[in-house]
C-alpha atoms as a PDB file:
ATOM      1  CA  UNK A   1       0.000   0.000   0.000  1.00  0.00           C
ATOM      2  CA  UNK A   2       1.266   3.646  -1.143  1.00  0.00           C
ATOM      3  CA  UNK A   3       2.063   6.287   1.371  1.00  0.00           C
ATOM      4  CA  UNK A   4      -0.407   8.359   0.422  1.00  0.00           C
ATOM      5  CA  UNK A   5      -3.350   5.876   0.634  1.00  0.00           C
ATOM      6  CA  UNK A   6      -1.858   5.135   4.129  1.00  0.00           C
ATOM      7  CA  UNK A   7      -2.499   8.377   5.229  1.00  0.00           C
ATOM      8  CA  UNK A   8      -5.702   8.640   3.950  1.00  0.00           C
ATOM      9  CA  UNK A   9      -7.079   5.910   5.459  1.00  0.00           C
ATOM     10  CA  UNK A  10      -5.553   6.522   9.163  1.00  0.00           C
ATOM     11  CA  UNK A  11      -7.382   9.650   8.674  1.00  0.00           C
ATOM     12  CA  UNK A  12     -10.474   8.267   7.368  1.00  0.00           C
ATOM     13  CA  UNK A  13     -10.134   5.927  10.531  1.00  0.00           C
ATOM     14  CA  UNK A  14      -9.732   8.709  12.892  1.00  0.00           C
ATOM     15  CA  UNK A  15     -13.165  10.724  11.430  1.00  0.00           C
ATOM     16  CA  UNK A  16     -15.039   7.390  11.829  1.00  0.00           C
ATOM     17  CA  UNK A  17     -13.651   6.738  15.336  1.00  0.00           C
ATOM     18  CA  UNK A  18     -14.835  10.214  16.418  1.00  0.00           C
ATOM     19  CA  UNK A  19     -18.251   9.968  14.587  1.00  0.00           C
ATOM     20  CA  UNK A  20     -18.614   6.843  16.531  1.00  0.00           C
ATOM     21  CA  UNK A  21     -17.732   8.140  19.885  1.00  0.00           C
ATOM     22  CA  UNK A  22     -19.690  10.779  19.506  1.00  0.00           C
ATOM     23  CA  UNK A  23     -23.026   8.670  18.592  1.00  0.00           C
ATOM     24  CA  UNK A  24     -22.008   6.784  21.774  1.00  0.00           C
ATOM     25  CA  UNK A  25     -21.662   9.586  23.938  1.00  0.00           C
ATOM     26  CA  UNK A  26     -24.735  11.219  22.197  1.00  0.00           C
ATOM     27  CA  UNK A  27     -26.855   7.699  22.969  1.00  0.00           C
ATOM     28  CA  UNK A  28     -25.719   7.369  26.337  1.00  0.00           C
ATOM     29  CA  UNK A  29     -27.527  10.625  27.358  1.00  0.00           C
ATOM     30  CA  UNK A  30     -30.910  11.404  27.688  1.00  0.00           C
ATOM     31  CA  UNK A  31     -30.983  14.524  24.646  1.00  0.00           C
ATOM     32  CA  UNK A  32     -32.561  13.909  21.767  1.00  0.00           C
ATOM     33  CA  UNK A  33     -31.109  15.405  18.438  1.00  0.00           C
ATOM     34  CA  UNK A  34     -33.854  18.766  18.554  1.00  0.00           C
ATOM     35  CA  UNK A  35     -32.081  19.220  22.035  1.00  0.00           C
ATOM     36  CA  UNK A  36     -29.239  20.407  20.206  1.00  0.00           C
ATOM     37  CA  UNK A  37     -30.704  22.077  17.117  1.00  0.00           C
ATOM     38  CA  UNK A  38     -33.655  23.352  18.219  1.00  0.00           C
ATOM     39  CA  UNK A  39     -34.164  27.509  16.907  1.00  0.00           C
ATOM     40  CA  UNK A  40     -34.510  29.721  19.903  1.00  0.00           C
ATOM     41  CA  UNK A  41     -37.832  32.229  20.156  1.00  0.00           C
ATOM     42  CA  UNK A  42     -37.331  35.623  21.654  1.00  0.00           C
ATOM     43  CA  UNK A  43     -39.934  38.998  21.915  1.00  0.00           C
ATOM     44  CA  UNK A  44     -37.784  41.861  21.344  1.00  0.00           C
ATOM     45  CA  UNK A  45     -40.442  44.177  21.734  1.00  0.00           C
ATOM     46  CA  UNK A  46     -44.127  45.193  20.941  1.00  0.00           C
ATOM     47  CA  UNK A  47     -45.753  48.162  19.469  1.00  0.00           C
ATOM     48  CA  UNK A  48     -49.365  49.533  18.697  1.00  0.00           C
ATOM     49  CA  UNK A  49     -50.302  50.195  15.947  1.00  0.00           C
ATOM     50  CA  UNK A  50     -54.078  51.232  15.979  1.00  0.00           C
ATOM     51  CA  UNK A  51     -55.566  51.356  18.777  1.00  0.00           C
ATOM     52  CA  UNK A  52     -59.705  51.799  19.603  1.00  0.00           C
ATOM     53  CA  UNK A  53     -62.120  51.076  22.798  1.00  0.00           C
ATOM     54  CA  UNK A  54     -62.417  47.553  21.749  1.00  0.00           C
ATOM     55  CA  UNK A  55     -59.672  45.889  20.738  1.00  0.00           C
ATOM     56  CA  UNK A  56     -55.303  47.258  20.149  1.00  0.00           C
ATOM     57  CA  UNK A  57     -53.715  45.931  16.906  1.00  0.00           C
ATOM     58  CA  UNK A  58     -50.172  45.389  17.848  1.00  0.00           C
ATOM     59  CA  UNK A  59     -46.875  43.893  16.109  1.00  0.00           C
ATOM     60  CA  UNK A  60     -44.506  41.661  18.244  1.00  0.00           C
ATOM     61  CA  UNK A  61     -41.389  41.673  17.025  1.00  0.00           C
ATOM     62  CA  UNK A  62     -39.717  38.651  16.979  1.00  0.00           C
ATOM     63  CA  UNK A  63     -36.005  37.389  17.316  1.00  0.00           C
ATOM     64  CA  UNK A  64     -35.436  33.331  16.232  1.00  0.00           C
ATOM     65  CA  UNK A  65     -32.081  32.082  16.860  1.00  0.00           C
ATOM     66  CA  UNK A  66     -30.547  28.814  15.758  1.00  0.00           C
ATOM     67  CA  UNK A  67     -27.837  27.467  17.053  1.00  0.00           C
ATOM     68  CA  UNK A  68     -27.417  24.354  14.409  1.00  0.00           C
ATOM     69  CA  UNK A  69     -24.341  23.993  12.204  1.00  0.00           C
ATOM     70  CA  UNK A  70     -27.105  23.716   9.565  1.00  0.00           C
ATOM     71  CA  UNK A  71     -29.574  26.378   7.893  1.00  0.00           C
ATOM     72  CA  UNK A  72     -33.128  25.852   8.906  1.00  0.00           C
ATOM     73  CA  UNK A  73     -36.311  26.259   6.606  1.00  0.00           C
ATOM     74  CA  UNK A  74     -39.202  27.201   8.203  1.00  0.00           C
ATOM     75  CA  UNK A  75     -42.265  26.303   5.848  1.00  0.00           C
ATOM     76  CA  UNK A  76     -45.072  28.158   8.050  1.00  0.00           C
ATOM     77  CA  UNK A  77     -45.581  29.406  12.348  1.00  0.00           C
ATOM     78  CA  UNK A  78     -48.494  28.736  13.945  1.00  0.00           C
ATOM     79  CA  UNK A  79     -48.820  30.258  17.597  1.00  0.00           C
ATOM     80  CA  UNK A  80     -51.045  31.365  20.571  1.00  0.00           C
ATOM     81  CA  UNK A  81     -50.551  34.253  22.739  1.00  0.00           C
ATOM     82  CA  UNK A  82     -51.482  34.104  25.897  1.00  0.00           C
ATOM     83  CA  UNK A  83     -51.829  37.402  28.622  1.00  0.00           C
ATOM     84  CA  UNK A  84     -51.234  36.443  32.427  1.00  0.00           C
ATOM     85  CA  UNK A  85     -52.034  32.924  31.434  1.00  0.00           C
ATOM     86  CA  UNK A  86     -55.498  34.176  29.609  1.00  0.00           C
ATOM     87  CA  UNK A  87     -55.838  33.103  25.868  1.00  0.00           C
ATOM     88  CA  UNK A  88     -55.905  36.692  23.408  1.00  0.00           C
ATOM     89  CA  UNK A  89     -55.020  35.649  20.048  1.00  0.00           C
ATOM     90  CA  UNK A  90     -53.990  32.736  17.650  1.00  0.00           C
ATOM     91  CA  UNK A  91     -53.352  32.936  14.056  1.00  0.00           C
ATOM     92  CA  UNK A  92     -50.229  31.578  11.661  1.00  0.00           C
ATOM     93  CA  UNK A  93     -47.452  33.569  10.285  1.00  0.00           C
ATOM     94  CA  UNK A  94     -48.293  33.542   6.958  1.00  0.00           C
ATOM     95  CA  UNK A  95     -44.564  33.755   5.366  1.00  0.00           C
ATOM     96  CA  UNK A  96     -41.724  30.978   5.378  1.00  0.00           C
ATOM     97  CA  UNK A  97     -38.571  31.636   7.147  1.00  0.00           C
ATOM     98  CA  UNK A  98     -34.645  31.014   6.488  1.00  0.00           C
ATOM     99  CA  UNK A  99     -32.471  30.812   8.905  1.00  0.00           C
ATOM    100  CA  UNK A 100     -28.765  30.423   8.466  1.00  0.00           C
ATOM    101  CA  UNK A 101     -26.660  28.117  10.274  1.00  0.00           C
ATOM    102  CA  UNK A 102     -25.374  29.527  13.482  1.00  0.00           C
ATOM    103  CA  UNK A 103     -27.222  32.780  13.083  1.00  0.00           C
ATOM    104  CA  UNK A 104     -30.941  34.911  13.957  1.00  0.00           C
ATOM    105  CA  UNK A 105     -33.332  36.444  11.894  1.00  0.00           C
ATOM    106  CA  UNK A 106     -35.663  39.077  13.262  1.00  0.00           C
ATOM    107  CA  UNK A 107     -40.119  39.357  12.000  1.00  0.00           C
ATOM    108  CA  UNK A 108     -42.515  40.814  13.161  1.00  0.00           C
ATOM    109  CA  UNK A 109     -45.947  38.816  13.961  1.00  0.00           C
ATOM    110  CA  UNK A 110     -49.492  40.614  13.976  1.00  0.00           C
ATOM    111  CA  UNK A 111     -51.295  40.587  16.907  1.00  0.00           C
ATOM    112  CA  UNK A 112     -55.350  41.978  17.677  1.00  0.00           C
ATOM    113  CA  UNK A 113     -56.217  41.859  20.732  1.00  0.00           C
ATOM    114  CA  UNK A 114     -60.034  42.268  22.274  1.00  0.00           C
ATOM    115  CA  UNK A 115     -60.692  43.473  25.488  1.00  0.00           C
ATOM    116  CA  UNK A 116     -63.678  41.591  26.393  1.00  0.00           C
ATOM    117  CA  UNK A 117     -61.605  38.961  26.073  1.00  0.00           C
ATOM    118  CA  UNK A 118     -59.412  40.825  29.043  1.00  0.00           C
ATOM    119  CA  UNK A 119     -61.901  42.201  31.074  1.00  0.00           C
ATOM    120  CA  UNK A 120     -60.984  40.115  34.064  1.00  0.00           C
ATOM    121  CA  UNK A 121     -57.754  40.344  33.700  1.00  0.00           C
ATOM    122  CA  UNK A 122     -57.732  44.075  33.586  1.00  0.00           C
ATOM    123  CA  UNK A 123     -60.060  44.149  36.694  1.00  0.00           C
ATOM    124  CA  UNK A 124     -57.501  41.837  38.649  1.00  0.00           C
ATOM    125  CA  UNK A 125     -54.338  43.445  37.739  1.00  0.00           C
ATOM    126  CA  UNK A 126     -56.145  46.727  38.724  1.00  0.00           C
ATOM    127  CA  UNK A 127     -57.473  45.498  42.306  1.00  0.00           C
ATOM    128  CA  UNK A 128     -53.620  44.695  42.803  1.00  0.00           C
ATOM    129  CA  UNK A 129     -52.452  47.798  41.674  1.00  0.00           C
ATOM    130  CA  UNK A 130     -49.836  46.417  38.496  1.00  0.00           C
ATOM    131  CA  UNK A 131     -49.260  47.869  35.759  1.00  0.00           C
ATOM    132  CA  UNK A 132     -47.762  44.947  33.642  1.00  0.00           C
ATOM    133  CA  UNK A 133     -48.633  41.724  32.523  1.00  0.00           C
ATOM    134  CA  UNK A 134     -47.146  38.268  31.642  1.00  0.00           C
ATOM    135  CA  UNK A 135     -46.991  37.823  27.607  1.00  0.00           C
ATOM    136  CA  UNK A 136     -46.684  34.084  26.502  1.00  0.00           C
ATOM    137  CA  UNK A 137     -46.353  33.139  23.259  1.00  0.00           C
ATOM    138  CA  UNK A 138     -46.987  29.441  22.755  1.00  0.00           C
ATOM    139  CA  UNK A 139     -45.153  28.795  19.056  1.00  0.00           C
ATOM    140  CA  UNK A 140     -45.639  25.645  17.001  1.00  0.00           C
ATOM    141  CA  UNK A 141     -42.868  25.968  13.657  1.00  0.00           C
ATOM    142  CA  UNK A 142     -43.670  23.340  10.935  1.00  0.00           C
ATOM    143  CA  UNK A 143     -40.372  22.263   8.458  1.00  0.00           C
ATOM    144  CA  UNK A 144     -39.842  18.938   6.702  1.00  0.00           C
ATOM    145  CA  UNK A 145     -36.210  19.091   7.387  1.00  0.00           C
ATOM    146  CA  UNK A 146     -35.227  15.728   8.747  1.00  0.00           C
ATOM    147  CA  UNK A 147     -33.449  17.550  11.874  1.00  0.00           C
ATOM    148  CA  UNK A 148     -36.809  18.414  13.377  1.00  0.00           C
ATOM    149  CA  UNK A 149     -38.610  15.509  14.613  1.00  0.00           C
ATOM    150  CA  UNK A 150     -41.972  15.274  13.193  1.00  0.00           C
ATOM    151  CA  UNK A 151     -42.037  17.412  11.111  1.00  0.00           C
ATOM    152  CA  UNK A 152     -42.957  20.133  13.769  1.00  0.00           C
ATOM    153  CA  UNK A 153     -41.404  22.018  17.117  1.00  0.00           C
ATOM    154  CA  UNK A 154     -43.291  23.773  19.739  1.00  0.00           C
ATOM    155  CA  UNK A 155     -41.791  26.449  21.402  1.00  0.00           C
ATOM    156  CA  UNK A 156     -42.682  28.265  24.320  1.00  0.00           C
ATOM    157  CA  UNK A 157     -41.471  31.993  25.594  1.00  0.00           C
ATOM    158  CA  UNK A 158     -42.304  34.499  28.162  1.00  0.00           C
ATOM    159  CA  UNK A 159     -41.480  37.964  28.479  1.00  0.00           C
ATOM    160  CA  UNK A 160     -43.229  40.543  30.865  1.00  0.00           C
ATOM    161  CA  UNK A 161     -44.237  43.838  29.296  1.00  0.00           C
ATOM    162  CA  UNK A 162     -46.451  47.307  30.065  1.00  0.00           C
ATOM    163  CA  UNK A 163     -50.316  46.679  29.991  1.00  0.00           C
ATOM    164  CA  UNK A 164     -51.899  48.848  27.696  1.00  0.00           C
ATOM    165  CA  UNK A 165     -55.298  50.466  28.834  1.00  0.00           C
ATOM    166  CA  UNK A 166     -57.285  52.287  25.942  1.00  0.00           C
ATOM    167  CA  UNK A 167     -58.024  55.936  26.773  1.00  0.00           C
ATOM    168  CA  UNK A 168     -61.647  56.989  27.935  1.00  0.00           C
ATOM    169  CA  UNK A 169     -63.543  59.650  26.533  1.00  0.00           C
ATOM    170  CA  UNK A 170     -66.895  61.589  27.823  1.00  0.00           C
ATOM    171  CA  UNK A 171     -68.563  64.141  26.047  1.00  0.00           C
ATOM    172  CA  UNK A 172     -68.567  67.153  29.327  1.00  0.00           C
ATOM    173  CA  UNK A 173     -70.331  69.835  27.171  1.00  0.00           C
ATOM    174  CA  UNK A 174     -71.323  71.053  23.546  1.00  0.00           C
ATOM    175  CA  UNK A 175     -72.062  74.501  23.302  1.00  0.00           C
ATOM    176  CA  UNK A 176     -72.029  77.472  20.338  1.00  0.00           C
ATOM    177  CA  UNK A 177     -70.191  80.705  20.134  1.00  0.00           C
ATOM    178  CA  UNK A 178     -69.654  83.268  18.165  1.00  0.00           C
ATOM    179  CA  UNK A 179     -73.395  83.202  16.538  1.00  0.00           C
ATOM    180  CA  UNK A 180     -73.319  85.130  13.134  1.00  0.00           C
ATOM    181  CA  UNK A 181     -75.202  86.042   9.787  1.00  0.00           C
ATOM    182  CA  UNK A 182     -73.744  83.102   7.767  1.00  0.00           C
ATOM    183  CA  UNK A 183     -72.163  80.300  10.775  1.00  0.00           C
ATOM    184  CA  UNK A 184     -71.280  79.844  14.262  1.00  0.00           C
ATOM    185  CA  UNK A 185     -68.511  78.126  16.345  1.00  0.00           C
ATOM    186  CA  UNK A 186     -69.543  74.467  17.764  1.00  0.00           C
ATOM    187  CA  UNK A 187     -67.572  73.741  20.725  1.00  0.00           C
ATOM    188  CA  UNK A 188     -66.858  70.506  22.320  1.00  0.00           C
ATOM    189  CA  UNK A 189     -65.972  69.846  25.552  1.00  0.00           C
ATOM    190  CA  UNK A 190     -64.602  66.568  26.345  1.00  0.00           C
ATOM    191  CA  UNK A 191     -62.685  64.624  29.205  1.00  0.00           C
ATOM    192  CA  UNK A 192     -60.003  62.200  28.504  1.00  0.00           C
ATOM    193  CA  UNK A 193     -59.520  59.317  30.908  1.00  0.00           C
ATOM    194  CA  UNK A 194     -55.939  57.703  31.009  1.00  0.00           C
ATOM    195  CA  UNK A 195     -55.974  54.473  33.294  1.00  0.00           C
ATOM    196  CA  UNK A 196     -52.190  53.588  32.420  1.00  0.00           C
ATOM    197  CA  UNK A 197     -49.109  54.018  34.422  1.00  0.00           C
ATOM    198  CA  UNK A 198     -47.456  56.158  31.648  1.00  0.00           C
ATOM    199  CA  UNK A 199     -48.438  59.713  30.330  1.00  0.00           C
ATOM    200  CA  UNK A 200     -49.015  60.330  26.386  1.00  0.00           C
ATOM    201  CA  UNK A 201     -50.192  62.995  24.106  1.00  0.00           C
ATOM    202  CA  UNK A 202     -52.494  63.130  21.437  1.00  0.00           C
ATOM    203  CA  UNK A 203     -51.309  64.781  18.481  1.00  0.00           C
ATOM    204  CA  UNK A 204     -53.485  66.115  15.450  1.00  0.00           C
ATOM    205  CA  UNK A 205     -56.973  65.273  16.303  1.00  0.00           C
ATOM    206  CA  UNK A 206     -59.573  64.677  13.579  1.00  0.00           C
ATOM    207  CA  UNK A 207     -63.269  64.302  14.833  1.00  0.00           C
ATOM    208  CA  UNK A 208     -66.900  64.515  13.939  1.00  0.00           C
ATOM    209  CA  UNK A 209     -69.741  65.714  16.115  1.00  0.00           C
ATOM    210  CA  UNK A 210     -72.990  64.294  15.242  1.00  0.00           C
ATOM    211  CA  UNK A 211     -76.414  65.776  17.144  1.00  0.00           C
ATOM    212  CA  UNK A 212     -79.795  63.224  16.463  1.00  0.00           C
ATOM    213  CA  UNK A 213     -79.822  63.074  12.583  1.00  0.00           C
ATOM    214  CA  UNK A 214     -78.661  66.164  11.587  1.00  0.00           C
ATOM    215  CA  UNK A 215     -75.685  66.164   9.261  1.00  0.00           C
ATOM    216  CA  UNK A 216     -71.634  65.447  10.720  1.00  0.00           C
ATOM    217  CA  UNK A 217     -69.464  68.567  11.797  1.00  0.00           C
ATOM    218  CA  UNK A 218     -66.195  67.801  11.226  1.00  0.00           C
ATOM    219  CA  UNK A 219     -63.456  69.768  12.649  1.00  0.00           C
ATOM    220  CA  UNK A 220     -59.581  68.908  14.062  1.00  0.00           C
ATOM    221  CA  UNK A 221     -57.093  70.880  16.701  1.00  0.00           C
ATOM    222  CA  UNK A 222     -53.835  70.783  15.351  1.00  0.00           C
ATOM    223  CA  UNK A 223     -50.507  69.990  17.840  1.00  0.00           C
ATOM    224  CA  UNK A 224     -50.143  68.299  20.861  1.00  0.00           C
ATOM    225  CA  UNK A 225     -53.029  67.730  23.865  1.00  0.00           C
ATOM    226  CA  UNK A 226     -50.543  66.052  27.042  1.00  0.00           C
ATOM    227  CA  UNK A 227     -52.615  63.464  28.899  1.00  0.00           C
ATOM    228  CA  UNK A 228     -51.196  62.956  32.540  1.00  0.00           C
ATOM    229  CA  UNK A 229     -50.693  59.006  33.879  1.00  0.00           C
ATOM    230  CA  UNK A 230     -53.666  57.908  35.768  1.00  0.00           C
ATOM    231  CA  UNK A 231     -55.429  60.979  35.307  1.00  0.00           C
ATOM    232  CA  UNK A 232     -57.495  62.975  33.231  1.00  0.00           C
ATOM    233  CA  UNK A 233     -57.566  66.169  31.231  1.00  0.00           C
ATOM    234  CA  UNK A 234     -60.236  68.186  29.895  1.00  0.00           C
ATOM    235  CA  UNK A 235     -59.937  69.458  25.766  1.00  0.00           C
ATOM    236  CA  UNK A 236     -62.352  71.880  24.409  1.00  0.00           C
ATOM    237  CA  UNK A 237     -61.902  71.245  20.343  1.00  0.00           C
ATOM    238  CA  UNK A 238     -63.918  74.172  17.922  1.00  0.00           C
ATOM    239  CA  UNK A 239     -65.411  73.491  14.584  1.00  0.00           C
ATOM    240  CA  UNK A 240     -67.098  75.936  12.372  1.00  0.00           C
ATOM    241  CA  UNK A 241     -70.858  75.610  11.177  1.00  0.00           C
ATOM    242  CA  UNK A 242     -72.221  76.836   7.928  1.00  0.00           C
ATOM    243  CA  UNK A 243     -75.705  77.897   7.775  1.00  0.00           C
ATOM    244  CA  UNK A 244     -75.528  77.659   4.142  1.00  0.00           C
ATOM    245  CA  UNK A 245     -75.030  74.170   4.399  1.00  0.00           C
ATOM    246  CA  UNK A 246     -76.663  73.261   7.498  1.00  0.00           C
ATOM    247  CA  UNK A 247     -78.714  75.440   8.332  1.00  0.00           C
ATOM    248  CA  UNK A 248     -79.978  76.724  12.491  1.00  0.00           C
ATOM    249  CA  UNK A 249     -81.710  73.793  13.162  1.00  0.00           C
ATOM    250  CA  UNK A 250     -78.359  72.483  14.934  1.00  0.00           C
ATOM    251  CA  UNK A 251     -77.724  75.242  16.682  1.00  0.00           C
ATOM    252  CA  UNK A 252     -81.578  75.445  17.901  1.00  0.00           C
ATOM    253  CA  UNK A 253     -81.104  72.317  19.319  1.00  0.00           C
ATOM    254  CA  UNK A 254     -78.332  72.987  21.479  1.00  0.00           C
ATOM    255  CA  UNK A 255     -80.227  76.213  22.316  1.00  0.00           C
ATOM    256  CA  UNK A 256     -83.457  74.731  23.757  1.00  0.00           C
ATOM    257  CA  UNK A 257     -81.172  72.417  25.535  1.00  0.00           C
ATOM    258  CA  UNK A 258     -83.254  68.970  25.434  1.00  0.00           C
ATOM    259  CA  UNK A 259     -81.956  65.873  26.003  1.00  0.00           C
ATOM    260  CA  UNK A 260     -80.344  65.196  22.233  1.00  0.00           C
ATOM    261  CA  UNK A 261     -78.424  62.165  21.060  1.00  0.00           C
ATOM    262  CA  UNK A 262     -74.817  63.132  19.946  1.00  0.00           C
ATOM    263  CA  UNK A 263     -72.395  61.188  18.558  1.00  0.00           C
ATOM    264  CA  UNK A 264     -68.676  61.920  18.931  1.00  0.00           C
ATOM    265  CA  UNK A 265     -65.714  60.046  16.682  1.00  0.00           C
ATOM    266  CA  UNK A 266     -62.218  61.065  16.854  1.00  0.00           C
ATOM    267  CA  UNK A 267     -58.923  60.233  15.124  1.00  0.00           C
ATOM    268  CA  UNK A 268     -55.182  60.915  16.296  1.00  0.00           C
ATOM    269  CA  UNK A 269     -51.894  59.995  16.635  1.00  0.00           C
ATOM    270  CA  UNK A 270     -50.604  58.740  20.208  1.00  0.00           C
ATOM    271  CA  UNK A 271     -46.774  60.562  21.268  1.00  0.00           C
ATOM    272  CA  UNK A 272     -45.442  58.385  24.603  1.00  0.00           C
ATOM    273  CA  UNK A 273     -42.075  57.783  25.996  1.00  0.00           C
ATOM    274  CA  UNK A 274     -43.423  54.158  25.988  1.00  0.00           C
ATOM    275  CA  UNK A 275     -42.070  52.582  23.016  1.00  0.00           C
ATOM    276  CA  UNK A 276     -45.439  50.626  23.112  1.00  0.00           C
ATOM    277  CA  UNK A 277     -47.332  53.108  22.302  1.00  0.00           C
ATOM    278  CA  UNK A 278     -44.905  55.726  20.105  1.00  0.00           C
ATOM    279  CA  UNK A 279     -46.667  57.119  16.785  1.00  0.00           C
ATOM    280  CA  UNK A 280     -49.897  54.868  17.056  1.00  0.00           C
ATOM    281  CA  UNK A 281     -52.921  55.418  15.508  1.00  0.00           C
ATOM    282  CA  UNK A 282     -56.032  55.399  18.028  1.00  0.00           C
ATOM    283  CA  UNK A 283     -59.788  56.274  17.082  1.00  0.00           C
ATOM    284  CA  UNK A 284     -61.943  56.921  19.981  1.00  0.00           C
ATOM    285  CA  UNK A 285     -65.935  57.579  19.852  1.00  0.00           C
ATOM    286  CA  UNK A 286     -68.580  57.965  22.276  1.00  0.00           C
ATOM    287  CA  UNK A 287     -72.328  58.387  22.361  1.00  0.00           C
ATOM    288  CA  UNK A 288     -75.527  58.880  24.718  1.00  0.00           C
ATOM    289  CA  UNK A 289     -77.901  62.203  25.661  1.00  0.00           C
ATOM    290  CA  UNK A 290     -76.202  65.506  26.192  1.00  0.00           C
ATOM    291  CA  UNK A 291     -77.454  65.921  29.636  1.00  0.00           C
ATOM    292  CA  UNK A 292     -76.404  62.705  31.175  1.00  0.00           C
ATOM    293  CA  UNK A 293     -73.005  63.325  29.728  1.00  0.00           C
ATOM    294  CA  UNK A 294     -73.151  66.329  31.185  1.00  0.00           C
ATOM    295  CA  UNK A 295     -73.726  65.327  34.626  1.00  0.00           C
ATOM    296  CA  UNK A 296     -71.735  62.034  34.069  1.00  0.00           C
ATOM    297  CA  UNK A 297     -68.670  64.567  33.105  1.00  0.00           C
ATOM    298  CA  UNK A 298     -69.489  66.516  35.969  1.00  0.00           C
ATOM    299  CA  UNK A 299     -69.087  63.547  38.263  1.00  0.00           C
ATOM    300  CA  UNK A 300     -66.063  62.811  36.739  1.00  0.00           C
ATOM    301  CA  UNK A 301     -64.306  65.886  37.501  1.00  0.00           C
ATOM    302  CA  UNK A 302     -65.177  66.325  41.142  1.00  0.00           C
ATOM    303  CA  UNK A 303     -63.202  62.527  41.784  1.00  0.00           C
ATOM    304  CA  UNK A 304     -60.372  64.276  39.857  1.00  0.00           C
END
């Protein structure tokens, strides 16, 4: 036998010797193979994104690691979140993944979530005076890559962030000024609730005032309205009314001061130091009779 074959075969010897020690050692313990291949789920963070008096659209961002000396195709992700334990959300990410060997890739997975479906939880975390919450995100990946067994992994991760409370609005007062030959001034007065441990602004607000079925005024109040943590803050917002299009019959009704329905939708931008919250959208409306706003707002303002 040549040299050269020689050393080829001591060293083909030596790689089998090793592969075999290490299927021995690998045997003799109790890990399977996803034990040392299995991707690693992390939540980097979370932000709103729209945010109303039923439900908060959010995106989790997501970091997956994986530690294998092998890329991993992910062919679709299925999870469950889960808020102090209470089931919010489940839906599948509707993209594929690729992840490198020995490296992370970073998405971002949609999240609504309904608070009916939180009412409890709110109520309890309130009674003990927290302000955060338990986030659990129960992950199922499915791959046909012969390192995953079955076909499918389940992964489970827990990270504790801020509990987000949607503002409250009441309508405190509507009331004209400025009374002339061609329009008047509708103002609005209303009180803005903020049951969070965090202070934000609104920014830009769009609205409509509706009173029984006469037509919409529309209005906005440009810059910023600052919204202390647990507290509230009264905002009178203006819009102007055209007779021309109108006409007085909104501004009798106000006048004779009956018990009218209104209607009261409004659109802005949420500014926080929570990164939560930062830049998103929130539409807030309420509705009921004039005077027991009134007296509800009224109420309001004396516990403040």
């Amino acid at each position: 036998m040549s040299t050269k074959k020689s050393i080829f075969l001591m060293i083909g010897l030596v790689a089998l010797a090793g592969i075999i020690y290490m299927v021995i050692k690998f045997k003799s313990s109790d890990k399977e193979v996803a034990d040392y291949v299995v991707p690693e789920l992390q939540v980097a963070n979370m932000q709103v994104t729209n945010l109303t008096a039923n439900k908060a659209e959010m995106n989790m961002s997501m970091v997956m690691d994986n530690p294998a000396p092998v890329g991993i195709n992910i062919d679709s992700l299925h999870y469950v979140i889960y808020i102090e334990d209470n089931e919010v959300a489940r839906t599948t990410y509707p993209d594929s993944l690729q992840i490198e060997a020995n490296d992370t890739t970073a998405f971002s997975l949609p999240l609504t979530v309904y608070y009916n479906k939180l009412q409890s939880v709110l109520n309890n975390l309130e009674e003990q005076g927290k302000d955060s919450a338990n986030y659990r995100v129960n992950a199922t990946i499915f791959t046909d890559m012969a390192i995953i067994p079955k076909d499918k992994l389940n992964l489970d991760i827990e990270k504790r962030l801020p509990l987000v409370r949607p503002p409250e609005i009441e309508v405190a007062d509507i009331g004209v000024e400025d009374v002339g030959f061609s329009g008047a001034t509708l103002k609005t007065e209303i009180i803005v609730t903020n049951k969070n441990a965090f202070s934000f602004g609104f920014r830009d607000m769009y609205y409509a005032v509706q009173l029984d079925n006469n037509e919409s005024v529309e209005g906005s109040k440009p810059g910023t309205v600052n919204i202390p943590a647990k507290g509230s803050t009264s905002v009178t917002i203006p819009a102007e009314i055209n007779f021309k299009e109108m006409g007085k019959n909104l501004i009798d009704l106000i006048r004779k001061g009956d018990d009218i329905q209104y209607s009261f939708n409004m659109n802005t931008e949420l500014i926080s130091d929570s990164e939560v919250l930062e830049n998103s959208k929130i539409k807030l409306s309420s509705s009921g009779k004039l005077k027991s706003a009134v007296k509800a707002a009224k109420s309001v303002a004396e516990e403040n």
